[in-house]
N, C-alpha and C. Protein backbone atom coordinates (compact mmCIF):
# COMPACT_ATOMS: atom_id res chain seq x y z
N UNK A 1 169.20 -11.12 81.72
CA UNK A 1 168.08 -10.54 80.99
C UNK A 1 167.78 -11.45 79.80
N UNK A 2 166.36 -11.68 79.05
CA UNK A 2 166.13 -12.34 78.44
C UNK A 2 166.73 -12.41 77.03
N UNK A 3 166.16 -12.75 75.69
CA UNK A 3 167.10 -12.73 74.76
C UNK A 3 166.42 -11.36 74.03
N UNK A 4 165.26 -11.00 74.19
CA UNK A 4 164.73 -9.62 73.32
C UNK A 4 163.83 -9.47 75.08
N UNK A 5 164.01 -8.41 75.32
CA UNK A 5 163.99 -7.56 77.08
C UNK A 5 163.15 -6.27 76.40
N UNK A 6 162.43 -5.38 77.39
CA UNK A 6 161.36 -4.32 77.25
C UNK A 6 161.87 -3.50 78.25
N UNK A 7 162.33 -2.61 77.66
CA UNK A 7 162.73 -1.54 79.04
C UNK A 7 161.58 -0.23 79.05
N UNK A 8 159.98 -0.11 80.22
CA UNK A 8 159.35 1.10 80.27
C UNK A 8 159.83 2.13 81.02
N UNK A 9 160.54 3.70 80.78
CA UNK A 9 160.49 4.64 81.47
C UNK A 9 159.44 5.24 81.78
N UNK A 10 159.74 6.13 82.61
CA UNK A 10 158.94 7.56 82.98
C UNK A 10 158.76 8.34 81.42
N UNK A 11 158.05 9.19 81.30
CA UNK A 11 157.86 10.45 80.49
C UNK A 11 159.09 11.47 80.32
N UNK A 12 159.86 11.44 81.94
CA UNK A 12 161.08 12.64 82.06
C UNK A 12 162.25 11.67 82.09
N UNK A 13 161.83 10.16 81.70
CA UNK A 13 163.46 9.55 81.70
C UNK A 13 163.71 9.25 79.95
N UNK A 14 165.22 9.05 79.84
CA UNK A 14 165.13 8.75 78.45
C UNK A 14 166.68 8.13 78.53
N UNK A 15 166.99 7.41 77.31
CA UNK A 15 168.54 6.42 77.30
C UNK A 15 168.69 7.08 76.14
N UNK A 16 168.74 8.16 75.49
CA UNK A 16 169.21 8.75 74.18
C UNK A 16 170.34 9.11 74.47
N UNK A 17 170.99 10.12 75.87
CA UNK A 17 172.20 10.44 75.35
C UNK A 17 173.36 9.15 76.16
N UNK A 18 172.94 8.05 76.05
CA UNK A 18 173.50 7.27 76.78
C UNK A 18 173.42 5.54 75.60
N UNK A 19 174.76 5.21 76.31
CA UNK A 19 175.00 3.72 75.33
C UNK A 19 174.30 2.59 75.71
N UNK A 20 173.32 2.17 74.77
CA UNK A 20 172.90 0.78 75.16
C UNK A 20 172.70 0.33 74.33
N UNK A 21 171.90 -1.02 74.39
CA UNK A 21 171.86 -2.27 73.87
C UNK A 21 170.23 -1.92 73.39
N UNK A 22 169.77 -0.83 73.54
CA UNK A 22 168.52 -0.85 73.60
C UNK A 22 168.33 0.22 72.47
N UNK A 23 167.10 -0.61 71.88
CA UNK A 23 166.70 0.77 70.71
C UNK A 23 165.14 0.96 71.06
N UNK A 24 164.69 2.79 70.46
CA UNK A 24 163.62 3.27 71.31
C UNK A 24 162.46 2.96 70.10
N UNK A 25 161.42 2.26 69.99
CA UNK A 25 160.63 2.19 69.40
C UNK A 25 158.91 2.23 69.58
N UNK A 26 157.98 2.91 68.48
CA UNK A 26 157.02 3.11 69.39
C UNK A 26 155.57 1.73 69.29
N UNK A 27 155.23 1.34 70.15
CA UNK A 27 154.25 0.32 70.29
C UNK A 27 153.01 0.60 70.95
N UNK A 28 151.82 0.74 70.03
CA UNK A 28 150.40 1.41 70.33
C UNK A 28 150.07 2.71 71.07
N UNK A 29 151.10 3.76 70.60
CA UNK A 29 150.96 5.19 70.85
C UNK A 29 152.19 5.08 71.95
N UNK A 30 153.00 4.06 72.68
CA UNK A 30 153.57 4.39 73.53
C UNK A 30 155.01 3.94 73.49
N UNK A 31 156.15 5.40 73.81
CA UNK A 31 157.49 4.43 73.60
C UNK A 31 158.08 3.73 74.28
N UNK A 32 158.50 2.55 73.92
CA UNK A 32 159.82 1.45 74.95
C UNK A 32 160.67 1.46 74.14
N UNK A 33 161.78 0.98 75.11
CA UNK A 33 163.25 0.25 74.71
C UNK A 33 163.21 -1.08 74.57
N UNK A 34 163.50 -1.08 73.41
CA UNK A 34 163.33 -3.13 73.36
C UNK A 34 165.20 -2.93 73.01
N UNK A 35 165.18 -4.17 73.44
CA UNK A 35 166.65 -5.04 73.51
C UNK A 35 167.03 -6.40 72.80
N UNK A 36 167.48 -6.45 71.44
CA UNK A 36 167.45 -7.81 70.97
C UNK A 36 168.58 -8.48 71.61
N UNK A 37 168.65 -9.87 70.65
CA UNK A 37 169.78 -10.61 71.03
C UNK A 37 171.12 -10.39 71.13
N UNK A 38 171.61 -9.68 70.30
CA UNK A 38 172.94 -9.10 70.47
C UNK A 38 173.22 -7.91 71.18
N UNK A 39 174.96 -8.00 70.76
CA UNK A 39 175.95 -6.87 71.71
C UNK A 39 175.94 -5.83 70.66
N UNK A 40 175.11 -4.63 69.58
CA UNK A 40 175.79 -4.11 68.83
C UNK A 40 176.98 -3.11 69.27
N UNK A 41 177.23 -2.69 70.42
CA UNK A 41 177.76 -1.83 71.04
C UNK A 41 179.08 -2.05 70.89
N UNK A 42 179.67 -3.51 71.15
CA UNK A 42 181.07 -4.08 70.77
C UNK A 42 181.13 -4.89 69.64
N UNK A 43 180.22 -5.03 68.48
CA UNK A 43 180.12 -5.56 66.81
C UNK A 43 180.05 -7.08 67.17
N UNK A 44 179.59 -7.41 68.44
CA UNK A 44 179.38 -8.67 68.29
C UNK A 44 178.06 -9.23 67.99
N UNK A 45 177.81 -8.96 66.95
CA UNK A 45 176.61 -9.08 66.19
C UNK A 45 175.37 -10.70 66.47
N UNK A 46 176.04 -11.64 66.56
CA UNK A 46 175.69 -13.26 66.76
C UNK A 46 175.47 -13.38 68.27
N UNK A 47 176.33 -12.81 69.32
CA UNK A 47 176.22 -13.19 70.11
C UNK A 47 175.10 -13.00 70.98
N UNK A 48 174.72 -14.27 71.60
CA UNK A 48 173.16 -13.41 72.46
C UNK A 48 173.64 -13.64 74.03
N UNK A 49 172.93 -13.09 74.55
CA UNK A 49 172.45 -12.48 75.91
C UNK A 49 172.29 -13.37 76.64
């Protein structure tokens, strides 16, 4: 996957109660999961993808 990735769901899907790499933000009325360069999940903060 690239170094900053776009994840679009459905309306009835969602990654909230679940661990990822992905944070939910909203872009022209509509929400995605964007994914930066790092691991924050294991504090490896520098490392990219």
């Amino acid at each position: 996957m690239p170094n900053r990735a776009y994840l679009f769901l459905g309306s009835s899907e969602s990654l909230l109660k679940l661990n990822s790499d992905f944070d939910l933000r909203e872009v022209g009325g509509a929400f995605v999961y964007v994914k930066e360069q790092s691991i924050r999940r294991y504090g490896l903060e520098t490392l990219d993808i």
